[in-house]
Structures are given as structure tokens and as C-alpha cells.
C-alpha atoms as a PDB file:
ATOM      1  CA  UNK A   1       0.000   0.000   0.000  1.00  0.00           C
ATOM      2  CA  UNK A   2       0.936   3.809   0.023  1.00  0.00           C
ATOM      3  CA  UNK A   3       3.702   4.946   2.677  1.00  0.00           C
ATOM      4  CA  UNK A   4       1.064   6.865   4.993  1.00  0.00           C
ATOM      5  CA  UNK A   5      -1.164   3.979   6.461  1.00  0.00           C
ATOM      6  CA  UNK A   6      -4.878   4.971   7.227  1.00  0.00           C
ATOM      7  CA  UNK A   7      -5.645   4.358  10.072  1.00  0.00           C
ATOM      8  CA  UNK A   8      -6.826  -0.041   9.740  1.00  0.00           C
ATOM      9  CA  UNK A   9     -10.346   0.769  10.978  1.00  0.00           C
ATOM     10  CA  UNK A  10     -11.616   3.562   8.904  1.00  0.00           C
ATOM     11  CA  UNK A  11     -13.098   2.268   5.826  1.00  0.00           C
ATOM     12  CA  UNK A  12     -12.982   5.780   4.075  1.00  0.00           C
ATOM     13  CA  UNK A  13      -9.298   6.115   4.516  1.00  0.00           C
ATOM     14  CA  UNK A  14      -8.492   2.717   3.285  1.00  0.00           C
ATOM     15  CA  UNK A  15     -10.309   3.283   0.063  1.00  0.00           C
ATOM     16  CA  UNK A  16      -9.190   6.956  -0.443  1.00  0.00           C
ATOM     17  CA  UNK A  17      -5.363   5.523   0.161  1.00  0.00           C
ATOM     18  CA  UNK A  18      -6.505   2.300  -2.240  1.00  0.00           C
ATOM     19  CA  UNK A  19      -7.860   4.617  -5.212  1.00  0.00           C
ATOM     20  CA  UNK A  20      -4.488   6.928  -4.944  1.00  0.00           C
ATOM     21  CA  UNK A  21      -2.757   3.981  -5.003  1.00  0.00           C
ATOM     22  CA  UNK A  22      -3.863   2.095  -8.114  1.00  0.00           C
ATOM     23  CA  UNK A  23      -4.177   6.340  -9.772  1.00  0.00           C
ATOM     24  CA  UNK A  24      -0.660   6.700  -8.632  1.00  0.00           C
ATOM     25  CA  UNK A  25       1.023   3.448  -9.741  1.00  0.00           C
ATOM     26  CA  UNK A  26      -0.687   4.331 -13.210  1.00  0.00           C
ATOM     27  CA  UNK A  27       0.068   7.563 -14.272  1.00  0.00           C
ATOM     28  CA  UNK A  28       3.207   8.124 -12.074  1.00  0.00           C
ATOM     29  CA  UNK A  29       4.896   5.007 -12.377  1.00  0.00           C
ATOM     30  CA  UNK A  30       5.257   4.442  -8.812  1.00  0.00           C
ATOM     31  CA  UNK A  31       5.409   1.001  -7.176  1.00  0.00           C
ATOM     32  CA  UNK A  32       5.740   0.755  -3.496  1.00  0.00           C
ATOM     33  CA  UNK A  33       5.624   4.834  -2.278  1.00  0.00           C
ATOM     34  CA  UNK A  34       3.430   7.319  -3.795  1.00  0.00           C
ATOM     35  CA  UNK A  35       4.841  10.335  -5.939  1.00  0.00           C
ATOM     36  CA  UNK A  36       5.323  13.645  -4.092  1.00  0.00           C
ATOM     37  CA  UNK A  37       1.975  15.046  -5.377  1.00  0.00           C
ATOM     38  CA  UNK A  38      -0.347  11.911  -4.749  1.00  0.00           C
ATOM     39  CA  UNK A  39       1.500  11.662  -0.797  1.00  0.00           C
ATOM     40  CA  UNK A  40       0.333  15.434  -0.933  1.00  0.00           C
ATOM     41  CA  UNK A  41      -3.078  14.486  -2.037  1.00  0.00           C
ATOM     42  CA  UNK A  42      -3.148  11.597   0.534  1.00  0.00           C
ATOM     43  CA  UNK A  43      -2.099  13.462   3.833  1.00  0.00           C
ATOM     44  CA  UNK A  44      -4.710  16.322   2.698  1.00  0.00           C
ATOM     45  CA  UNK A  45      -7.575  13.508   2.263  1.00  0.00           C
ATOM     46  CA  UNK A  46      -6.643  12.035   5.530  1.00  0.00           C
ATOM     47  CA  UNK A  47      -6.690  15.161   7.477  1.00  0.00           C
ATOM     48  CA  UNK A  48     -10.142  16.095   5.914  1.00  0.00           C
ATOM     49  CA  UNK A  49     -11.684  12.247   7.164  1.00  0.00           C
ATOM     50  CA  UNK A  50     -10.079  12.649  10.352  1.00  0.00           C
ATOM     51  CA  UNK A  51     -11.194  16.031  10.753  1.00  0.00           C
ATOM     52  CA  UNK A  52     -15.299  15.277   9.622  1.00  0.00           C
ATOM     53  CA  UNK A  53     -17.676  16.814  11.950  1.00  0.00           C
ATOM     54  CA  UNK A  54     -19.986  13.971  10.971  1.00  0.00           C
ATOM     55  CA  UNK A  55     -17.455  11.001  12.555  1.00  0.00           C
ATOM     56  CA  UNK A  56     -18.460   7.663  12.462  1.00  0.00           C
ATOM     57  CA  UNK A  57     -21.220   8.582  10.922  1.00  0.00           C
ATOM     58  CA  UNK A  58     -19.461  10.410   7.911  1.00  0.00           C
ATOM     59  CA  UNK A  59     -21.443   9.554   4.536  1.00  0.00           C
ATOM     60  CA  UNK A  60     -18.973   9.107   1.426  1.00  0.00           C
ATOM     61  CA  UNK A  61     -18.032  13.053   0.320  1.00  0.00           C
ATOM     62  CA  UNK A  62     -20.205  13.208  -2.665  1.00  0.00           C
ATOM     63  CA  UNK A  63     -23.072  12.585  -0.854  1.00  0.00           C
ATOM     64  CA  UNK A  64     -22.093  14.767   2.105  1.00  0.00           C
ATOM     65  CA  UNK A  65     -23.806  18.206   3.083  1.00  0.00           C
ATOM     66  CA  UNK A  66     -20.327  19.765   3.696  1.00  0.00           C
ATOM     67  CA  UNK A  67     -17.796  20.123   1.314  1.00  0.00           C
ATOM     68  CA  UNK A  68     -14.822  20.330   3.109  1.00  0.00           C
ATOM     69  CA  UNK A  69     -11.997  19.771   0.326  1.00  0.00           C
ATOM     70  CA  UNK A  70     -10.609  23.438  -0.765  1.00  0.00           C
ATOM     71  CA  UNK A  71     -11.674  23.433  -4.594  1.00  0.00           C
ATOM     72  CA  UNK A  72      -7.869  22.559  -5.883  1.00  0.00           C
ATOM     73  CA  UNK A  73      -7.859  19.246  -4.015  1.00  0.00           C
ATOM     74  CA  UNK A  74     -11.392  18.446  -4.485  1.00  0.00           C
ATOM     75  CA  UNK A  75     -10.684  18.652  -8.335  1.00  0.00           C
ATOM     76  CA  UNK A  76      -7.658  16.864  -8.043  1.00  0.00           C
ATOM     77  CA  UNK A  77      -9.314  14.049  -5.875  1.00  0.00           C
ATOM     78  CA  UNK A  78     -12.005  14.079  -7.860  1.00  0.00           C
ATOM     79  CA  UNK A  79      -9.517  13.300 -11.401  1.00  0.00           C
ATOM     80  CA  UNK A  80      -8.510  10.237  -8.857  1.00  0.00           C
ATOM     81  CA  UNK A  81     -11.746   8.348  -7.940  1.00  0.00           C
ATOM     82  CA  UNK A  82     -13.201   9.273 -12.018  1.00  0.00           C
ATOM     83  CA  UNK A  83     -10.086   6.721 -12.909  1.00  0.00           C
ATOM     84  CA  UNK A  84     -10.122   4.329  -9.877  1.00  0.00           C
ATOM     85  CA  UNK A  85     -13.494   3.785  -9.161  1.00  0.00           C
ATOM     86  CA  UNK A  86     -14.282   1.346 -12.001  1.00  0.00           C
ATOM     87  CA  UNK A  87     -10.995  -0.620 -11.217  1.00  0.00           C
ATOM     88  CA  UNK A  88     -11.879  -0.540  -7.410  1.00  0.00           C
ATOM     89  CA  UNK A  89     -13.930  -3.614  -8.351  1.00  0.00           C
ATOM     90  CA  UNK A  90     -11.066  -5.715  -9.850  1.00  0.00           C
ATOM     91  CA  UNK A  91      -8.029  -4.510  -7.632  1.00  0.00           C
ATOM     92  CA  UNK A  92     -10.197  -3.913  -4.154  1.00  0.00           C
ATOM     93  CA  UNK A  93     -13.116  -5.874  -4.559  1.00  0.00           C
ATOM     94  CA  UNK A  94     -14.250  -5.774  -0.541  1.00  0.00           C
ATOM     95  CA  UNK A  95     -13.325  -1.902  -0.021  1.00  0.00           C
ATOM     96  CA  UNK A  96     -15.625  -1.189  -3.220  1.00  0.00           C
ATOM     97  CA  UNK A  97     -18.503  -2.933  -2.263  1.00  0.00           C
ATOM     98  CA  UNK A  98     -18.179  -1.559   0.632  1.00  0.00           C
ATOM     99  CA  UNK A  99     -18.178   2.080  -0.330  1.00  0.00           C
ATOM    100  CA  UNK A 100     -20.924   0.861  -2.827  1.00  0.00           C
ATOM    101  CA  UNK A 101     -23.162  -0.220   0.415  1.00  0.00           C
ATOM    102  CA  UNK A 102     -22.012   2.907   2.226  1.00  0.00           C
ATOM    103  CA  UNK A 103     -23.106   5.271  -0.651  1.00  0.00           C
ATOM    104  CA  UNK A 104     -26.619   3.596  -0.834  1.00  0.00           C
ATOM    105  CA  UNK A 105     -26.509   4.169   3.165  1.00  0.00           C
ATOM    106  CA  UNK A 106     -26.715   7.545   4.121  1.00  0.00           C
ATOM    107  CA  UNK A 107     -28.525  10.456   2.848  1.00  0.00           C
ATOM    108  CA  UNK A 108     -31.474   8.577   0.890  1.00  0.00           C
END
């Protein structure tokens, strides 16, 4: 995985850090550690989950009331999950399905 580890019990930050990953290892040629930019992009996304005034009970961000992400890394993030999101299914089958459920979950 990435260098920064989410923490092993938040679902979010283990399929933010997956969908980096596979983004990162794809257009950056990186293997094992995340290019300068995507560790940026990481660490920023990390903060913002950690930070959520919603906690555990944090719906996935684009079904979320508060937009938290300043507009640069919400566009950039946003460029991530348009590419990783289909492969999610092939590379990360449980953290998908998971975010799948969690997106049906909240909010409807």
C-alpha cells in the first residue's frame, strides 16, 4: 500500500489511500511509495476524514452536506476516484462494495 497507512479501521481512509494507489502506480509510475503530489493528495484527504464533523457517521463526500476539500484538491481528488473507481472492483473488490453499500446508506 501507500507509505502513509490509514488508520486499519476507517473504511474511508483505506479506500481513499486504495484509489491513490492504483491512480498513482498508473500515471506516475510508482510502485511501493506514492509520488510527491499523490502523498500530498493523501495526507490532505486524511486530514479532511479525520477532521469530519460527521465522525463515524461520515457519509462518502459526494453525498455529504459539507464540502470540506478546498476546490484545488477536491478537483484533483475528484480526477482520482473518475479513474479508480471502475478498477476498485477488480483490484479492491471488498473496499468497493463496501463504499458501494455505504453510498446507498446515508442520505437517501
Amino acid at each position: 500500500m501507500l507509505g502513509l497507512q490509514p488508520c486499519a479501521m476507517d473504511p474511508e481512509a483505506q479506500t481513499v489511500a486504495a484509489m491513490i494507489g492504483l491512480y498513482c502506480r498508473a500515471h506516475h509510475s510508482a510502485e511501493t511509495v506514492p509520488c510527491e503530489a499523490c502523498a500530498g493528495l493523501l495526507a490532505y484527504a486524511l486530514e479532511r476524514i479525520e477532521k469530519c464533523p460527521f465522525g463515524s457517521r461520515k457519509p462518502v463526500c459526494n453525498k455529504c452536506t459539507v464540502h470540506c476539500y478546498k476546490p484545488e484538491m477536491r478537483a484533483r481528488i475528484r480526477v482520482v476516484m473518475r479513474f479508480a473507481g471502475p478498477r476498485m472492483l477488480l483490484r479492491h473488490p471488498r473496499l468497493a462494495i463496501r463504499h458501494l453499500v455505504r453510498s446507498r446508506r446515508y442520505f437517501e
